[in-house]
PDB file of N, CA and C in Angstrom:
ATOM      1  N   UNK A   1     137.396 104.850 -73.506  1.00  0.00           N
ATOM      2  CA  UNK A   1     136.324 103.901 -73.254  1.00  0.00           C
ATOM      3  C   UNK A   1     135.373 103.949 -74.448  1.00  0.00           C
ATOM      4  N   UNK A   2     134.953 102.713 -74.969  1.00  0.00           N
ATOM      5  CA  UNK A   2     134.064 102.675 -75.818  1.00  0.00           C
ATOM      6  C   UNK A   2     132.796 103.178 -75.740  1.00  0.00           C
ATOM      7  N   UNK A   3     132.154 103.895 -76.772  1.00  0.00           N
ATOM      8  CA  UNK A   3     131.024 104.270 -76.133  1.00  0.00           C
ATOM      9  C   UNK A   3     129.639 103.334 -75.664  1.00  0.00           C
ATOM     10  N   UNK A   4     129.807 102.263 -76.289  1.00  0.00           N
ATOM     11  CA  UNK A   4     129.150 100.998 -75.682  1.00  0.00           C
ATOM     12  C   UNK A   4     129.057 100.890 -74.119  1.00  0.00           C
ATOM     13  N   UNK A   5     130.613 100.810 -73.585  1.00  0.00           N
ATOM     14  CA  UNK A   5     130.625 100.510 -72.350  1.00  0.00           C
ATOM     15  C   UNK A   5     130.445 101.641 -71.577  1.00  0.00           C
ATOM     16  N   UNK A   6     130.448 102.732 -72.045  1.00  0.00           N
ATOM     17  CA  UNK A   6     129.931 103.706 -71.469  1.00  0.00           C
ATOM     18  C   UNK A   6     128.401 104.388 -71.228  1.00  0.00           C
ATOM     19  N   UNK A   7     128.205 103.302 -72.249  1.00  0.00           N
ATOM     20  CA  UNK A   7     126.227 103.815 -72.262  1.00  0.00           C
ATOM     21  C   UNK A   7     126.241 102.724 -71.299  1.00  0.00           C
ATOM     22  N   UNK A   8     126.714 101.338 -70.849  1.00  0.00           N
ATOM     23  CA  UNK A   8     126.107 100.608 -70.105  1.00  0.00           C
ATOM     24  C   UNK A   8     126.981 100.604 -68.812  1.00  0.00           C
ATOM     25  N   UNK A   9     127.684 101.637 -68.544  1.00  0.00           N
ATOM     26  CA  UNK A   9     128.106 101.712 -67.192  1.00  0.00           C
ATOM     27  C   UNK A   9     127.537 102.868 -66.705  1.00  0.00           C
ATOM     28  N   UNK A  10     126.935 104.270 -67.614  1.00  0.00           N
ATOM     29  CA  UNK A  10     126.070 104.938 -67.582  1.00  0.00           C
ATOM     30  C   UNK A  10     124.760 104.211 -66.616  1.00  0.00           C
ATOM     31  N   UNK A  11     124.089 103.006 -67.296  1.00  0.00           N
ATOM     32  CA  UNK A  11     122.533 102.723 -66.848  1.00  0.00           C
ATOM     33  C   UNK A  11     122.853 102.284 -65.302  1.00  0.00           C
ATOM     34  N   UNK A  12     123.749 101.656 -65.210  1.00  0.00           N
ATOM     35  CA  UNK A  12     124.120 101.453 -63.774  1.00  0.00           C
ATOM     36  C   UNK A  12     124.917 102.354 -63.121  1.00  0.00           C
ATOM     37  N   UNK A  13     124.950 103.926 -63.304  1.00  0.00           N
ATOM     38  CA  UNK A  13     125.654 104.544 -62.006  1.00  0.00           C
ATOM     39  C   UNK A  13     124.464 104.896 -61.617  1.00  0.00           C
ATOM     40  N   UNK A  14     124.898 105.746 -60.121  1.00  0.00           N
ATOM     41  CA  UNK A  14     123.895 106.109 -59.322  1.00  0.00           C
ATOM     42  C   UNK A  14     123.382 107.392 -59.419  1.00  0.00           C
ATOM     43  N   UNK A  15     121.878 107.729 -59.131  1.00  0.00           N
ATOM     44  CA  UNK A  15     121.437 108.769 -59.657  1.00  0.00           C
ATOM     45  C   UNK A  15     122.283 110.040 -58.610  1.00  0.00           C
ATOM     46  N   UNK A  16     123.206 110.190 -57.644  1.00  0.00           N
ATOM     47  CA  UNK A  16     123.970 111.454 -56.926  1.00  0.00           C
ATOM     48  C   UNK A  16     125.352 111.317 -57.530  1.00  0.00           C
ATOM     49  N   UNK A  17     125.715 110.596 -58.460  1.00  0.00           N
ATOM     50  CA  UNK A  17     126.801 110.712 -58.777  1.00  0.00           C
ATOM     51  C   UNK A  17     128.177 109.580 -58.153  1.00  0.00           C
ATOM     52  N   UNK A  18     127.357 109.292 -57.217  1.00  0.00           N
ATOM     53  CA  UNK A  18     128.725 108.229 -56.276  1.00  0.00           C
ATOM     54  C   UNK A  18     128.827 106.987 -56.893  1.00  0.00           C
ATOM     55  N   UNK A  19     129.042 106.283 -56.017  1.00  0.00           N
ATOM     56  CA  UNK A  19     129.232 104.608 -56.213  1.00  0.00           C
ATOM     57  C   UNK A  19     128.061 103.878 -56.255  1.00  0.00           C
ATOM     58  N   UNK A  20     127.570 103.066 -57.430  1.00  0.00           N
ATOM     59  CA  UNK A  20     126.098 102.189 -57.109  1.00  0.00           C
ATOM     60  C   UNK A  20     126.217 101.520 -56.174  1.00  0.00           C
ATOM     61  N   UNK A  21     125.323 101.288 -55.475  1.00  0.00           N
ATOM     62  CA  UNK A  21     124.965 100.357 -54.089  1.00  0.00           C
ATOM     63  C   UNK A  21     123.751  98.984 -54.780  1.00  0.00           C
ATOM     64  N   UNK A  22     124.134  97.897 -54.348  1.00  0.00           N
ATOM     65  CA  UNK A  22     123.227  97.150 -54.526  1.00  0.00           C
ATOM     66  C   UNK A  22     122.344  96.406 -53.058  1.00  0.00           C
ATOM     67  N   UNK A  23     121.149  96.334 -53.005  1.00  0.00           N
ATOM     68  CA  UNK A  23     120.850  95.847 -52.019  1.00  0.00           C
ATOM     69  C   UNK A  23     120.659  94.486 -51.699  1.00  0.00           C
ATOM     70  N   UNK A  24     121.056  93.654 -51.092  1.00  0.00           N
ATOM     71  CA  UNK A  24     120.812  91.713 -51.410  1.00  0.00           C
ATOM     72  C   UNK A  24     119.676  91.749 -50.339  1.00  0.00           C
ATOM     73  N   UNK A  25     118.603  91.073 -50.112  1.00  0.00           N
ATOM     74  CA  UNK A  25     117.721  90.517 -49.268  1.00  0.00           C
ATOM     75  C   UNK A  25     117.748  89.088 -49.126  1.00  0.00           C
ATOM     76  N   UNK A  26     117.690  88.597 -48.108  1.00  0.00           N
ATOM     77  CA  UNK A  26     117.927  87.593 -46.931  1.00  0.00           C
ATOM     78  C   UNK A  26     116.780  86.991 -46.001  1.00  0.00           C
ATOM     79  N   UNK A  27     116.684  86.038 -45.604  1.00  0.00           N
ATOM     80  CA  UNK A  27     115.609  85.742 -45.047  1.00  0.00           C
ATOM     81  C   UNK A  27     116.418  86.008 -43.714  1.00  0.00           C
ATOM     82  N   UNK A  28     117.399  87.026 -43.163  1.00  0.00           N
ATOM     83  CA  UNK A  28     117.640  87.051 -42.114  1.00  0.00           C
ATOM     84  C   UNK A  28     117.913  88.876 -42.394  1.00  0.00           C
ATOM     85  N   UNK A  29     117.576  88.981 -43.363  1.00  0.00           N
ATOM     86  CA  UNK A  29     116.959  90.657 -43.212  1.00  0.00           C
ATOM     87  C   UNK A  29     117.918  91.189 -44.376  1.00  0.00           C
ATOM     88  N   UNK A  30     118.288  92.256 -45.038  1.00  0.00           N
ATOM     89  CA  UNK A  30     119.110  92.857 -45.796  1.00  0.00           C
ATOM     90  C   UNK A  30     120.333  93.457 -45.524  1.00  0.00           C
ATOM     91  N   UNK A  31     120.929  93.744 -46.710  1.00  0.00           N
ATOM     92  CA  UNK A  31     122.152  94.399 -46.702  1.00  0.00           C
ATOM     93  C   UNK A  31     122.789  95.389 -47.927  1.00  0.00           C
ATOM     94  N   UNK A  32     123.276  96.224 -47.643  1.00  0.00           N
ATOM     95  CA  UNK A  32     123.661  96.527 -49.350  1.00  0.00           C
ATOM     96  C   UNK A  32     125.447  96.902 -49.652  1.00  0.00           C
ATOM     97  N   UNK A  33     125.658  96.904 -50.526  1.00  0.00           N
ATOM     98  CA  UNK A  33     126.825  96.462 -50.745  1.00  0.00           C
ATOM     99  C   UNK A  33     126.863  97.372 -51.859  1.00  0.00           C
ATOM    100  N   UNK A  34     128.087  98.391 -51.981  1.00  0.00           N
ATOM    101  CA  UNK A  34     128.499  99.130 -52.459  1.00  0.00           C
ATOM    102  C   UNK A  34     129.711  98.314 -53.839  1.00  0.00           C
ATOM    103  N   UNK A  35     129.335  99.361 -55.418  1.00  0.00           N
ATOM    104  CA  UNK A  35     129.701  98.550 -56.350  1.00  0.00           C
ATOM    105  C   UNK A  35     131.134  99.113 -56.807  1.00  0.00           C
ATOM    106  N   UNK A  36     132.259  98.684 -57.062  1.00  0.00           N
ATOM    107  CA  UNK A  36     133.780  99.484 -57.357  1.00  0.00           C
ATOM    108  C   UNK A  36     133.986  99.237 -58.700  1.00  0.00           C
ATOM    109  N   UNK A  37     133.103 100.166 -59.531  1.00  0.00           N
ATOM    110  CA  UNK A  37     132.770  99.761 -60.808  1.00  0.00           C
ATOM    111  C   UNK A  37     134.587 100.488 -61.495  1.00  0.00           C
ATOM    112  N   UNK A  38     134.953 101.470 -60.654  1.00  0.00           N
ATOM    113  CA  UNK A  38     136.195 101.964 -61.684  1.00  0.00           C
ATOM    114  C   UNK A  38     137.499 101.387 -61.269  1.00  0.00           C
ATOM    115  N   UNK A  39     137.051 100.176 -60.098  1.00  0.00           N
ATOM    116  CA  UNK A  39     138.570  98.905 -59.951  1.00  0.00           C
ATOM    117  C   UNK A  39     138.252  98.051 -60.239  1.00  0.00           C
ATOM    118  N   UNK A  40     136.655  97.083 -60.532  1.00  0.00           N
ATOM    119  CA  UNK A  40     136.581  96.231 -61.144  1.00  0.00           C
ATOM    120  C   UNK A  40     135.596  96.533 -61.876  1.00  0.00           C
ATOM    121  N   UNK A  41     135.195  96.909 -63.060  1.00  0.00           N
ATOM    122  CA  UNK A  41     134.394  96.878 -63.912  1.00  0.00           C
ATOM    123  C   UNK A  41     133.684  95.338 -64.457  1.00  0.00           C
ATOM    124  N   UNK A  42     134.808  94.308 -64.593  1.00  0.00           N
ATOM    125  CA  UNK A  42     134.230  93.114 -65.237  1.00  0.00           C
ATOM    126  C   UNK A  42     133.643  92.213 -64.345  1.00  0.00           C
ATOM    127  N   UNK A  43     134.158  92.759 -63.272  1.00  0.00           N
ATOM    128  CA  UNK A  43     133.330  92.031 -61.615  1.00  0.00           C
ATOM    129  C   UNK A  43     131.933  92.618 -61.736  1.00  0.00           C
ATOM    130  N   UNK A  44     131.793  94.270 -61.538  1.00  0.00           N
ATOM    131  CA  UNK A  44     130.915  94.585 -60.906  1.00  0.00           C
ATOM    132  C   UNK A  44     129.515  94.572 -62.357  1.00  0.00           C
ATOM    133  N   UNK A  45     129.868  94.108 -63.439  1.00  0.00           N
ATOM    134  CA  UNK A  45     128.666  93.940 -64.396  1.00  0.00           C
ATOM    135  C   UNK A  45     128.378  92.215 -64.660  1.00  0.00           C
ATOM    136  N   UNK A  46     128.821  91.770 -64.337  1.00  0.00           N
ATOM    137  CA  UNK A  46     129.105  90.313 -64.120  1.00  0.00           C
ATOM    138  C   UNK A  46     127.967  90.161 -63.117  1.00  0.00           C
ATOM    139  N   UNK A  47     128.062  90.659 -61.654  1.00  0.00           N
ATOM    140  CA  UNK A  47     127.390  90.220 -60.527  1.00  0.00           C
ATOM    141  C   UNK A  47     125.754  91.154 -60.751  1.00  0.00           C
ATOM    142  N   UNK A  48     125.776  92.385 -61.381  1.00  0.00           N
ATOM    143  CA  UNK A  48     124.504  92.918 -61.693  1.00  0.00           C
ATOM    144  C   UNK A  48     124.123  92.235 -62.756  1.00  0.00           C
ATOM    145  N   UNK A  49     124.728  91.630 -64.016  1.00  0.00           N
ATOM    146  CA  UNK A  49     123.668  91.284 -64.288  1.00  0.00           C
ATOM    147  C   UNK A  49     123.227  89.570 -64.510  1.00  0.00           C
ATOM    148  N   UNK A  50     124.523  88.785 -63.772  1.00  0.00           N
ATOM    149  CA  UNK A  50     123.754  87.943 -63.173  1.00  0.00           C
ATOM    150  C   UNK A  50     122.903  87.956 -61.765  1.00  0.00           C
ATOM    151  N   UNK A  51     122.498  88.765 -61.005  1.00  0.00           N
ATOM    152  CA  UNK A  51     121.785  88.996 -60.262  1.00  0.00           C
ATOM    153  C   UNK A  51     120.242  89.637 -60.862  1.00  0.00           C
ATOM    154  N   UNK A  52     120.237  89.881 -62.228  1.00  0.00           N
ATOM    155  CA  UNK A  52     119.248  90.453 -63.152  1.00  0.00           C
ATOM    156  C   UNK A  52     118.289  89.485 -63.220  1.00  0.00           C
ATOM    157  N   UNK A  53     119.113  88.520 -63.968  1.00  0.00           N
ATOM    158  CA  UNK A  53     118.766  86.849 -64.537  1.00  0.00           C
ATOM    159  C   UNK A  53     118.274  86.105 -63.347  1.00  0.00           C
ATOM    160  N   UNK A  54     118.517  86.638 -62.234  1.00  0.00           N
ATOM    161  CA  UNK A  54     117.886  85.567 -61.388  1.00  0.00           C
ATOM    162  C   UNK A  54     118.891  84.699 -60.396  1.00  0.00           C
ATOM    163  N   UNK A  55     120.067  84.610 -60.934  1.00  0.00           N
ATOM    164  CA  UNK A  55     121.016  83.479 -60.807  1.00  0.00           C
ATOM    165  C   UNK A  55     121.481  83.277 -59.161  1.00  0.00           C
ATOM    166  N   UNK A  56     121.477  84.512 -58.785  1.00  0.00           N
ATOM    167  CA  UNK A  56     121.772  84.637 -56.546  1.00  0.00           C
ATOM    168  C   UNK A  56     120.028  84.370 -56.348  1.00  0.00           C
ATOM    169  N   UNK A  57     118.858  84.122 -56.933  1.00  0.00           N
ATOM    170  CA  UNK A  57     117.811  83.952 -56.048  1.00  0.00           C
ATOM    171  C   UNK A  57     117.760  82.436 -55.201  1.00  0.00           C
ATOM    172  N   UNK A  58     117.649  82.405 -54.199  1.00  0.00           N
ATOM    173  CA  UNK A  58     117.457  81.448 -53.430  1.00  0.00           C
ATOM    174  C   UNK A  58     119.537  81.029 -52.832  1.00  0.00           C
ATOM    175  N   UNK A  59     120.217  81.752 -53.377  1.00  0.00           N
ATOM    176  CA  UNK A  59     121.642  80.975 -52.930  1.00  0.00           C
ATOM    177  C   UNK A  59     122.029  81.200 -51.291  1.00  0.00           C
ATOM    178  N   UNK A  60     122.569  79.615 -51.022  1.00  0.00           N
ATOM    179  CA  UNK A  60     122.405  79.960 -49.411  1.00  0.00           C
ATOM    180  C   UNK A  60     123.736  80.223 -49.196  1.00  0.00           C
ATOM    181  N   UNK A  61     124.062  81.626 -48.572  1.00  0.00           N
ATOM    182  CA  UNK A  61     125.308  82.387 -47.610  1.00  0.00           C
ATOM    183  C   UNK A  61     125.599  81.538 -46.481  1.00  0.00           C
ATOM    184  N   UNK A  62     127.203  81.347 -46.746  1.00  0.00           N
ATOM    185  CA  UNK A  62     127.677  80.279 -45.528  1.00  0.00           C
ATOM    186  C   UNK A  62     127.434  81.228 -44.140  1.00  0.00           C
ATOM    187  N   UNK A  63     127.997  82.211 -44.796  1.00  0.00           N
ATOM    188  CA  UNK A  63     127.759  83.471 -43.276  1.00  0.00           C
ATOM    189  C   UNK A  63     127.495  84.766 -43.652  1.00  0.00           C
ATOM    190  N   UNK A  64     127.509  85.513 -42.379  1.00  0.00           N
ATOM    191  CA  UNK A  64     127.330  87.176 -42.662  1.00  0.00           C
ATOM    192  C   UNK A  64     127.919  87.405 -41.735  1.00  0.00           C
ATOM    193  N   UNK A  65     128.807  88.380 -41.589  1.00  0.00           N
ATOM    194  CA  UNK A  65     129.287  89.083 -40.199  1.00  0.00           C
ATOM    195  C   UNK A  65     128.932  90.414 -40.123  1.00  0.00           C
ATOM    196  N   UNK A  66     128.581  90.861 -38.875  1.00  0.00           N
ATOM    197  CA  UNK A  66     127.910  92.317 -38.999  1.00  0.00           C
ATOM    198  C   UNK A  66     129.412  92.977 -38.683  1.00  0.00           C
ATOM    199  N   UNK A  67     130.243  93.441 -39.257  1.00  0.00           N
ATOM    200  CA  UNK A  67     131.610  94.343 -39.269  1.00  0.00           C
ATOM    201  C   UNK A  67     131.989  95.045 -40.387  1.00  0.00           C
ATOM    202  N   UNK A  68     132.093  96.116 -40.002  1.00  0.00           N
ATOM    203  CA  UNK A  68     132.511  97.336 -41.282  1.00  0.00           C
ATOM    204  C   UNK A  68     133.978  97.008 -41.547  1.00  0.00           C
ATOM    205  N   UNK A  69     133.624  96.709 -42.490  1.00  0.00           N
ATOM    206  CA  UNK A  69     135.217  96.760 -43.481  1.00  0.00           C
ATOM    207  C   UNK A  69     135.732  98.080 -43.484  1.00  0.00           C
ATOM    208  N   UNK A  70     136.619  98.354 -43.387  1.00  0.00           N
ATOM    209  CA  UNK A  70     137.728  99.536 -43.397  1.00  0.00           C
ATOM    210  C   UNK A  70     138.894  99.454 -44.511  1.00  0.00           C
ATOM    211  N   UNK A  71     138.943  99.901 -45.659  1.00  0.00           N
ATOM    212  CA  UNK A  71     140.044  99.689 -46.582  1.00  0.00           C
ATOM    213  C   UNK A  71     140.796 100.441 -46.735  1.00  0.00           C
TER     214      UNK A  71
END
């Protein structure tokens, strides 16, 4: 790994060592959503840092289902 992408997958891990979690807020309350930065890397810097820029503020969710995914 380059050390580029490693200083900037560095700023986004989590300070215990696990998986970053991101939190989305909702006008029907929050949620957070865990990031799979070492199966998708080009996903999971893509969605942080268009979520940086602004770009999910105001986007309206067709749905939410309250059910734990199991993988």
């Amino acid at each position: 790994m380059a050390l580029r992408e490693r200083e900037r997958r560095d700023a986004w891990a989590s300070e215990d060592g696990g998986r970053s979690k991101v939190t989305l807020q909702t006008s029907m309350g929050s949620f957070t959503i865990e990031m799979y930065y070492d199966h998708a890397p080009k996903t999971c810097r893509n969605f942080i840092e268009l979520a940086c820029r602004g770009y999910y503020d105001n986007v309206k969710f067709h749905r939410i289902v309250k059910v734990s995914l199991f993988v």
